[in-house]
C-alpha atoms as a PDB file:
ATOM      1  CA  UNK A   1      20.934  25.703 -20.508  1.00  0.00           C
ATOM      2  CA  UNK A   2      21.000  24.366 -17.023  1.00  0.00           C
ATOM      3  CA  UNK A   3      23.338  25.641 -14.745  1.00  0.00           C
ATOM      4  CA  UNK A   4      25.389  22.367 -12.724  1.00  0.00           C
ATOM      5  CA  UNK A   5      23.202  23.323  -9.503  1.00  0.00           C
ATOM      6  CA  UNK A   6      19.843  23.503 -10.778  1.00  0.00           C
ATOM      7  CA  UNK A   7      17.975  24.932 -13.842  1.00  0.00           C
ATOM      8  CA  UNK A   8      17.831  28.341 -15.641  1.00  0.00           C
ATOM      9  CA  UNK A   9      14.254  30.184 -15.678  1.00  0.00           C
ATOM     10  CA  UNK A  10      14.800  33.777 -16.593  1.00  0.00           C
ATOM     11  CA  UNK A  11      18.064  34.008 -16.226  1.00  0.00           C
ATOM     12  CA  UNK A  12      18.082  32.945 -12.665  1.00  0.00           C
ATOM     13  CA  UNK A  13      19.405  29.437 -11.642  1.00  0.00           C
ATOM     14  CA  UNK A  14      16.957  27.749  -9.353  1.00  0.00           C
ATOM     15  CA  UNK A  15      18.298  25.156  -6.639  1.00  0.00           C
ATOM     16  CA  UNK A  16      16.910  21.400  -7.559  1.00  0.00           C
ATOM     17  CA  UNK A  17      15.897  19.755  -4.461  1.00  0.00           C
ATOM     18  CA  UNK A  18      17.350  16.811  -3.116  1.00  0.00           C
ATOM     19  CA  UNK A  19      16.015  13.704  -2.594  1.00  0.00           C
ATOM     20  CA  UNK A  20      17.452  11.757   0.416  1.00  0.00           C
ATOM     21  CA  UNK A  21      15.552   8.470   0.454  1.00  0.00           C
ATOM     22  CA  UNK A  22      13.566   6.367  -1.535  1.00  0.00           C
ATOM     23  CA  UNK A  23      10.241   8.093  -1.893  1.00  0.00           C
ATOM     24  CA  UNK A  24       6.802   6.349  -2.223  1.00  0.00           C
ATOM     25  CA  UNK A  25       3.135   7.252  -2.369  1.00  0.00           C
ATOM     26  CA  UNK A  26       0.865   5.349  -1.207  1.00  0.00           C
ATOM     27  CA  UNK A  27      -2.671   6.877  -1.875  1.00  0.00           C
ATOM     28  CA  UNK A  28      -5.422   4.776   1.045  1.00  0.00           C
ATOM     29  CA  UNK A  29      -9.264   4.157   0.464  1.00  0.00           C
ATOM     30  CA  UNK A  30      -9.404   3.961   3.801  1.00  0.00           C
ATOM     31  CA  UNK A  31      -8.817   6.961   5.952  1.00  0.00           C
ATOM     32  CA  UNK A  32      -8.096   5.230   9.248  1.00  0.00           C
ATOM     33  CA  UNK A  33      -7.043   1.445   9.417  1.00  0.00           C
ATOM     34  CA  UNK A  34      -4.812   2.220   6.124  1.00  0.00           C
ATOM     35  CA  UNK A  35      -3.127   4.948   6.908  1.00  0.00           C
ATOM     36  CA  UNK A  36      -2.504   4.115  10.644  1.00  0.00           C
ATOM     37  CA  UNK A  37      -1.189   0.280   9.035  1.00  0.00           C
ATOM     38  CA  UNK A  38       1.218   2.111   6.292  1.00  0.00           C
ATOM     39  CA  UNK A  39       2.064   5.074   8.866  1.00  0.00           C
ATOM     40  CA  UNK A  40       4.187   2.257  11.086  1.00  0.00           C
ATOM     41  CA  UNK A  41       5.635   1.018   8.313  1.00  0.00           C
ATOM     42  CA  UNK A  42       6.713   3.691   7.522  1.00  0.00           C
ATOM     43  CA  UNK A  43       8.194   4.503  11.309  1.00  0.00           C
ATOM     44  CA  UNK A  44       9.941   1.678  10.983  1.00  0.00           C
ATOM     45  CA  UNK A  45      11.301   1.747   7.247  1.00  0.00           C
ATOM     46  CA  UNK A  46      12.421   5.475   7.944  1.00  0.00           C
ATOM     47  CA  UNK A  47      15.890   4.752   9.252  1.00  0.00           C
ATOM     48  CA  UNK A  48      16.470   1.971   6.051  1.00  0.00           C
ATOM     49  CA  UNK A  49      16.451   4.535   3.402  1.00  0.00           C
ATOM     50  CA  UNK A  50      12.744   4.849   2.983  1.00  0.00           C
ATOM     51  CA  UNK A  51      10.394   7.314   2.925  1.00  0.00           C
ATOM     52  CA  UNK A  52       6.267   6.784   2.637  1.00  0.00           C
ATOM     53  CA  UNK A  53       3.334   9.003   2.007  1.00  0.00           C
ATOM     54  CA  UNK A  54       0.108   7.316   3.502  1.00  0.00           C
ATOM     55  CA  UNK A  55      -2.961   9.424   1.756  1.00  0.00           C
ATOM     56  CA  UNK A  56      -6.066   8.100   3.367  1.00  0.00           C
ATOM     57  CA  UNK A  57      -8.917   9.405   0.489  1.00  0.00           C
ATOM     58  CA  UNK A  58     -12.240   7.687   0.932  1.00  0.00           C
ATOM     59  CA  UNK A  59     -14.438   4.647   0.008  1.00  0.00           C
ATOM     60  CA  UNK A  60     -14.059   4.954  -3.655  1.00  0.00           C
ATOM     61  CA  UNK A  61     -11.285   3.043  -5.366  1.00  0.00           C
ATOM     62  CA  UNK A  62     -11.732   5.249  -8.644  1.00  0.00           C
ATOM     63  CA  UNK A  63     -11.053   8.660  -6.830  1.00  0.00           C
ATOM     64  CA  UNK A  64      -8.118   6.726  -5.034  1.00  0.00           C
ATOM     65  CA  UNK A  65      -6.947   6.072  -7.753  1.00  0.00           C
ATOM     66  CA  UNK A  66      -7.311   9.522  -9.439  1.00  0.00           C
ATOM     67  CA  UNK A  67      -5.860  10.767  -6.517  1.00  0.00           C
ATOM     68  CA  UNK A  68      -2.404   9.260  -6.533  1.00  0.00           C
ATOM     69  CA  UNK A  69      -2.196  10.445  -9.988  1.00  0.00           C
ATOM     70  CA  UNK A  70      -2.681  14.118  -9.178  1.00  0.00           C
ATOM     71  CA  UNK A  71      -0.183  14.077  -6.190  1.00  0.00           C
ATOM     72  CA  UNK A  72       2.587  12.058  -7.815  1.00  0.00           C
ATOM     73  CA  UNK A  73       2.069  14.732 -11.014  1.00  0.00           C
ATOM     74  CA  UNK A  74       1.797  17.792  -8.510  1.00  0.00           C
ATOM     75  CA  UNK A  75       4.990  16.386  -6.781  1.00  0.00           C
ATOM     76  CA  UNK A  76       6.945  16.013  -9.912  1.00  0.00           C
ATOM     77  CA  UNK A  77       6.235  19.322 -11.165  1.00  0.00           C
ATOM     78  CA  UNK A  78       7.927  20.320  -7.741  1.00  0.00           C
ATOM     79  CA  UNK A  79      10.853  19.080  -9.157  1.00  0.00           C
ATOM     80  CA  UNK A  80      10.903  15.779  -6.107  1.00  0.00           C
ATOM     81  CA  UNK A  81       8.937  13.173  -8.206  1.00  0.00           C
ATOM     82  CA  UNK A  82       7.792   9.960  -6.185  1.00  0.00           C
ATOM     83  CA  UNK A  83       9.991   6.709  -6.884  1.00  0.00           C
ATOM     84  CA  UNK A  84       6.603   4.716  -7.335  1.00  0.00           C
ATOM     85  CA  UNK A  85       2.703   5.144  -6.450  1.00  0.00           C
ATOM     86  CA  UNK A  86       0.962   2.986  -5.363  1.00  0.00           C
ATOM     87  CA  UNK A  87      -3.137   2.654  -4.669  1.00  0.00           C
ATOM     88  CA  UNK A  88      -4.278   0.558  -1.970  1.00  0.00           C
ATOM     89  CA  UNK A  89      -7.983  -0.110  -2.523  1.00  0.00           C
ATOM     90  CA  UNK A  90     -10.938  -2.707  -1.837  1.00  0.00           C
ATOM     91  CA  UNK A  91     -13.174  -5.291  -4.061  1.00  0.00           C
ATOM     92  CA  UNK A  92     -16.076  -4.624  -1.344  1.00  0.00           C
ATOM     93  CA  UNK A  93     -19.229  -3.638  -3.161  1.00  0.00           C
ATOM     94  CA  UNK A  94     -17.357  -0.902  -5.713  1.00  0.00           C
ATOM     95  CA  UNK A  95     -19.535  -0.497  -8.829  1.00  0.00           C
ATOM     96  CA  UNK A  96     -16.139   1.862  -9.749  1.00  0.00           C
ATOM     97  CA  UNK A  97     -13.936  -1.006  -9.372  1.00  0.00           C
ATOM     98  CA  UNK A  98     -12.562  -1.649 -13.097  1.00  0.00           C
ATOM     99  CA  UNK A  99     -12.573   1.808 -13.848  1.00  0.00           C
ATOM    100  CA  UNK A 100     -10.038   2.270 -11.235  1.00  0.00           C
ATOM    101  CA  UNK A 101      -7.956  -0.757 -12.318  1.00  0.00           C
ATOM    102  CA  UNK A 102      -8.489   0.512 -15.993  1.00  0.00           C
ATOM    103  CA  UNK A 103      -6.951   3.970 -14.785  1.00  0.00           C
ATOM    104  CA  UNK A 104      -3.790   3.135 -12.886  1.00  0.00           C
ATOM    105  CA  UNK A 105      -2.650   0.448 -15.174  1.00  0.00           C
ATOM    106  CA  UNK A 106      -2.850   3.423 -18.225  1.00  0.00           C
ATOM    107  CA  UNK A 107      -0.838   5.827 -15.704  1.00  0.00           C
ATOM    108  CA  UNK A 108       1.765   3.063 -14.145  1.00  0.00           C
ATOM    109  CA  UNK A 109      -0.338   3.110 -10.826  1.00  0.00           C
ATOM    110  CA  UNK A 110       0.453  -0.134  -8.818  1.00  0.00           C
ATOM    111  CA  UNK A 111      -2.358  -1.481  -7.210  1.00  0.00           C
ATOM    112  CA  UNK A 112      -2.615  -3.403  -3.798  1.00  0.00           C
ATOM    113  CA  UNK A 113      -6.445  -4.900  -4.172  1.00  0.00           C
ATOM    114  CA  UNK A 114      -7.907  -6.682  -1.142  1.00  0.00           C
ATOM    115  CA  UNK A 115     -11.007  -8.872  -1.361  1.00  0.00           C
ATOM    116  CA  UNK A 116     -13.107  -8.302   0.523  1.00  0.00           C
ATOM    117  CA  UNK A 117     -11.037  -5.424   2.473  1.00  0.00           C
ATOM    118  CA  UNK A 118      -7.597  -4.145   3.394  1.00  0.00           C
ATOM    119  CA  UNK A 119      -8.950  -5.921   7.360  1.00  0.00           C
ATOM    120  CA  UNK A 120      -7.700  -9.285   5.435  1.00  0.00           C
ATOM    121  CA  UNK A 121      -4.343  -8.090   5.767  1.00  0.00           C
ATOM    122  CA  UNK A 122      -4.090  -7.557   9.133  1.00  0.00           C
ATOM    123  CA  UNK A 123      -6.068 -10.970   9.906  1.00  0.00           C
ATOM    124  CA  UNK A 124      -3.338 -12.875   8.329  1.00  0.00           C
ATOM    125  CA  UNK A 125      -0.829 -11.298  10.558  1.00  0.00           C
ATOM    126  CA  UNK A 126      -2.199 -13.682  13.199  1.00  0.00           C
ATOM    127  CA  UNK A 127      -3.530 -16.905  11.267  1.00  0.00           C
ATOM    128  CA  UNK A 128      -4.409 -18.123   7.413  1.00  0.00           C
ATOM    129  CA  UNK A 129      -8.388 -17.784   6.975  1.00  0.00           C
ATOM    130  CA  UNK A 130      -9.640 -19.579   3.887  1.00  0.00           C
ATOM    131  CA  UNK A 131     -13.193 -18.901   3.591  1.00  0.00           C
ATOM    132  CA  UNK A 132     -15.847 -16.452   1.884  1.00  0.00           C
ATOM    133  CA  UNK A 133     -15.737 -13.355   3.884  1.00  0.00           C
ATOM    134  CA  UNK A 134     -17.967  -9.743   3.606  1.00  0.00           C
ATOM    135  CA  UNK A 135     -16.592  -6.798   5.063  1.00  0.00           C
ATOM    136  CA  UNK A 136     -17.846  -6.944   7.852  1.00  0.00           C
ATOM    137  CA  UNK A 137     -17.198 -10.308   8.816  1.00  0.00           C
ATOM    138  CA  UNK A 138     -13.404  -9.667   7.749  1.00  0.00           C
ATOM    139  CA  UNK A 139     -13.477  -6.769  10.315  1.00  0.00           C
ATOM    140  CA  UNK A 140     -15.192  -9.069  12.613  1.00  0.00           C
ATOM    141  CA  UNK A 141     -12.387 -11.429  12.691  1.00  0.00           C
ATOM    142  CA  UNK A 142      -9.776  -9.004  12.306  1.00  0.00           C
ATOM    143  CA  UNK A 143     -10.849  -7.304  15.972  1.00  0.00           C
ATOM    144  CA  UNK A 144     -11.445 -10.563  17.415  1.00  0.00           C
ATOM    145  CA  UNK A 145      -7.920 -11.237  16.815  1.00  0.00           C
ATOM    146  CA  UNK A 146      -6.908  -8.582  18.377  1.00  0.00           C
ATOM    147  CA  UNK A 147      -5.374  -7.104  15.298  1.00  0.00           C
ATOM    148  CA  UNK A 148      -7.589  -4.036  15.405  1.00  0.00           C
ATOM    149  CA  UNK A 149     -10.031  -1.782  17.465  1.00  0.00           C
ATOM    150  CA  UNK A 150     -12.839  -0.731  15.093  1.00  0.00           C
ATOM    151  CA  UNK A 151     -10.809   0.997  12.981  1.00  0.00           C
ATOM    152  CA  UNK A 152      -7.878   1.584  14.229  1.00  0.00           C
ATOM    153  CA  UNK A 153      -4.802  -0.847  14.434  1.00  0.00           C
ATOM    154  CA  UNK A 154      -3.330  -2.548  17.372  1.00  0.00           C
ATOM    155  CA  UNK A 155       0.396  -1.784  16.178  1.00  0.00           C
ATOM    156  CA  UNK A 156       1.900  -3.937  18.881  1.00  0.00           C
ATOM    157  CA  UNK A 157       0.390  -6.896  17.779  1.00  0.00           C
ATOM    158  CA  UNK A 158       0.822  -6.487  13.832  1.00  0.00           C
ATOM    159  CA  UNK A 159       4.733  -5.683  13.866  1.00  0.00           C
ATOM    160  CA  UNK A 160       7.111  -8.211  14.092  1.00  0.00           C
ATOM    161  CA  UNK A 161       4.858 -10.842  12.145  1.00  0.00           C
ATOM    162  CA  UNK A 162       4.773  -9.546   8.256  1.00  0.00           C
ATOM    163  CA  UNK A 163       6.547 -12.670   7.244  1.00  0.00           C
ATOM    164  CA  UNK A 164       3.593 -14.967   9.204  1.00  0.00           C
ATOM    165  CA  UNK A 165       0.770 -12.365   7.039  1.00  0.00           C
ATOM    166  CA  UNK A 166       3.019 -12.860   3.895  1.00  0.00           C
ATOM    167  CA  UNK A 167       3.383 -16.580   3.991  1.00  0.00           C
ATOM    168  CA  UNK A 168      -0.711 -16.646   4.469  1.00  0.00           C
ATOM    169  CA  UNK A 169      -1.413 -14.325   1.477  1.00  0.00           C
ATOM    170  CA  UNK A 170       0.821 -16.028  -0.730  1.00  0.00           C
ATOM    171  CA  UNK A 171      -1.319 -19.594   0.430  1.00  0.00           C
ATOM    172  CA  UNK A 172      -4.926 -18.039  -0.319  1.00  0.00           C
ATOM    173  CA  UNK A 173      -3.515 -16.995  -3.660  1.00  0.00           C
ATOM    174  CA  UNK A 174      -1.659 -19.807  -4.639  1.00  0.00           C
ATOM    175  CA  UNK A 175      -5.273 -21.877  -3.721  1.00  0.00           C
ATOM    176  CA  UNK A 176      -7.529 -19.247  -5.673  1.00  0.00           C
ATOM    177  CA  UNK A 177      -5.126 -19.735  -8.524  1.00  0.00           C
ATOM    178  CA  UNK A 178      -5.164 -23.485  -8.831  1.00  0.00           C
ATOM    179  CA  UNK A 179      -8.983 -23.071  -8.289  1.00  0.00           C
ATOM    180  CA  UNK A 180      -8.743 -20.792 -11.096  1.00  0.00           C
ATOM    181  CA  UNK A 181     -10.576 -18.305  -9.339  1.00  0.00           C
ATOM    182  CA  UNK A 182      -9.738 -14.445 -10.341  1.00  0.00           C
ATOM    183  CA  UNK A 183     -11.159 -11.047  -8.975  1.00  0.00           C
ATOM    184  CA  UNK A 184     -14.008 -10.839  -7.625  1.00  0.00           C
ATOM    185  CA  UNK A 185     -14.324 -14.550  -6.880  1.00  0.00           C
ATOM    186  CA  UNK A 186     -10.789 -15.135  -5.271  1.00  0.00           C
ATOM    187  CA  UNK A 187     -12.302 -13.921  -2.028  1.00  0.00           C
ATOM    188  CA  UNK A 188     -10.318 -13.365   0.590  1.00  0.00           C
ATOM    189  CA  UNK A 189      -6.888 -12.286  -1.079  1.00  0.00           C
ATOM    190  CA  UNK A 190      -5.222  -9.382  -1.110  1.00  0.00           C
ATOM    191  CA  UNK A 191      -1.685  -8.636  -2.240  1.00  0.00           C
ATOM    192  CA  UNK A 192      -0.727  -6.234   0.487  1.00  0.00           C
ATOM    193  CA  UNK A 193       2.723  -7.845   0.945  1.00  0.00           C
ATOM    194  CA  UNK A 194       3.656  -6.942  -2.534  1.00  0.00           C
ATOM    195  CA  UNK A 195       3.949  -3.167  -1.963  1.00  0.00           C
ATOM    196  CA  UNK A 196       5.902  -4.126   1.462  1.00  0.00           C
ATOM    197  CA  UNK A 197       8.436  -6.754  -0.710  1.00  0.00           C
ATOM    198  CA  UNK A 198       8.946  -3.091  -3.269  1.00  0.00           C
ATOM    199  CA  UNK A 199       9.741  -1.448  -0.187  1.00  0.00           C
ATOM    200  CA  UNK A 200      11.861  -4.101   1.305  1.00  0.00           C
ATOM    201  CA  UNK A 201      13.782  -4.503  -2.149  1.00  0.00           C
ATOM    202  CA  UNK A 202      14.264  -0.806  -2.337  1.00  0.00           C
ATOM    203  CA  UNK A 203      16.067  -0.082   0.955  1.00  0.00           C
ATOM    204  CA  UNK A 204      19.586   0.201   1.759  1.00  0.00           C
ATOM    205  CA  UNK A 205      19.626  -2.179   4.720  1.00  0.00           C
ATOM    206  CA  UNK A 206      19.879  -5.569   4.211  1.00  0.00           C
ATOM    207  CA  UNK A 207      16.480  -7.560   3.838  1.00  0.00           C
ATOM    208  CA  UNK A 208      16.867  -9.916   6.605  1.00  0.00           C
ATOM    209  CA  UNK A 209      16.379  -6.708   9.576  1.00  0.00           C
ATOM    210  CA  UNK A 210      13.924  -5.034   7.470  1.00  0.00           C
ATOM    211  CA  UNK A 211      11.863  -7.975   7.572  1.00  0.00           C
ATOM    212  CA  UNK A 212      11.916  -8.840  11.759  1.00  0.00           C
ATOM    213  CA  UNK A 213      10.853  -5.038  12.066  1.00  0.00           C
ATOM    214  CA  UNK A 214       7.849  -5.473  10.303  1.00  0.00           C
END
């Protein structure tokens, strides 16, 4: 039977760990740009009740995927489980790509999916960008807005404009759906803002300052 502070294993009672905040994972294909992007938001979510994991694991959305699941099942068997996992991963050029979606919708893995790449996300920060893009010329426009530095983020001139990036990502997919356009073809898209809104919704500080800190 377990004891009121914690749980009985061999007849000794074992403390359960705490939880003070809200506690996400959020498992990265990239290693850099991703993590560094998730990494201020989570500076600046840390004193509204959240905390974030950023796990930057490589260019394959399957083993991102695959990934989350093992830490958010190795953290629960600590006895801290994660609040929610998420995967943040690319369309690109992934041969792996519905095997990945396959995986995390079986295991409750929410995904943020970016076409072509998570660089989309940080050129909407600075101005709505309608057409066919590759990888490399989302990069491309990403650093020539000054948004990033090969791949690492310009922080100072993301935050303070999530609600500008939101309001664009919302427009490309509201046009790729009345276009009837789905993955792959609804290129660019990504639904980046989606995690941030979980986090937002999550907090305990009202929306509003959450929202100009971003």
């Amino acid at each position: 039977m377990a004891s009121r502070g914690g749980f009985r294993k061999g007849g000794k009672s074992q403390p359960v760990k705490a939880k003070q905040h809200q506690l996400t994972l959020v498992a990265c294909e990239g290693i850099v740009t991703e993590v560094e992007y998730f990494d201020a938001i989570r500076a600046r979510l840390r004193n509204f009740g959240m905390a974030i994991k950023p796990v930057g694991v490589g260019r394959d959305p399957l083993k991102v995927v695959e990934r989350a699941i093992h830490l958010r099942d190795k953290k629960k068997a600590e006895g801290v489980p994660f609040d929610a996992v998420w995967a943040v991963i690319d369309v690109d050029e992934h041969s792996g790509l519905s095997a990945a979606l396959a995986l995390a919708k079986a295991e409750g893995v929410k995904i943020v999916l970016s076409n072509p790449c998570f660089e989309v996300w940080l050129a909407l920060h600075e101005k709505s960008h309608g057409a066919h893009l590759t990888s490399q010329a989302a990069g491309d426009l990403a650093r020539s807005l000054g948004v990033c530095t090969g791949k690492h983020i310009n922080e100072p001139q993301l935050m303070g404009k999530y609600e500008i990036a939101r309001g664009n990502a919302q427009l490309l997919r509201n046009t790729h759906a009345r276009a009837g356009r789905i993955s792959p073809q609804n290129n660019p898209s990504t639904n980046a803002d989606d995690l941030i809104e979980e986090m937002i919704a999550t907090s305990k500080s009202p929306n509003d300052a959450i929202r100009r800190s971003l």
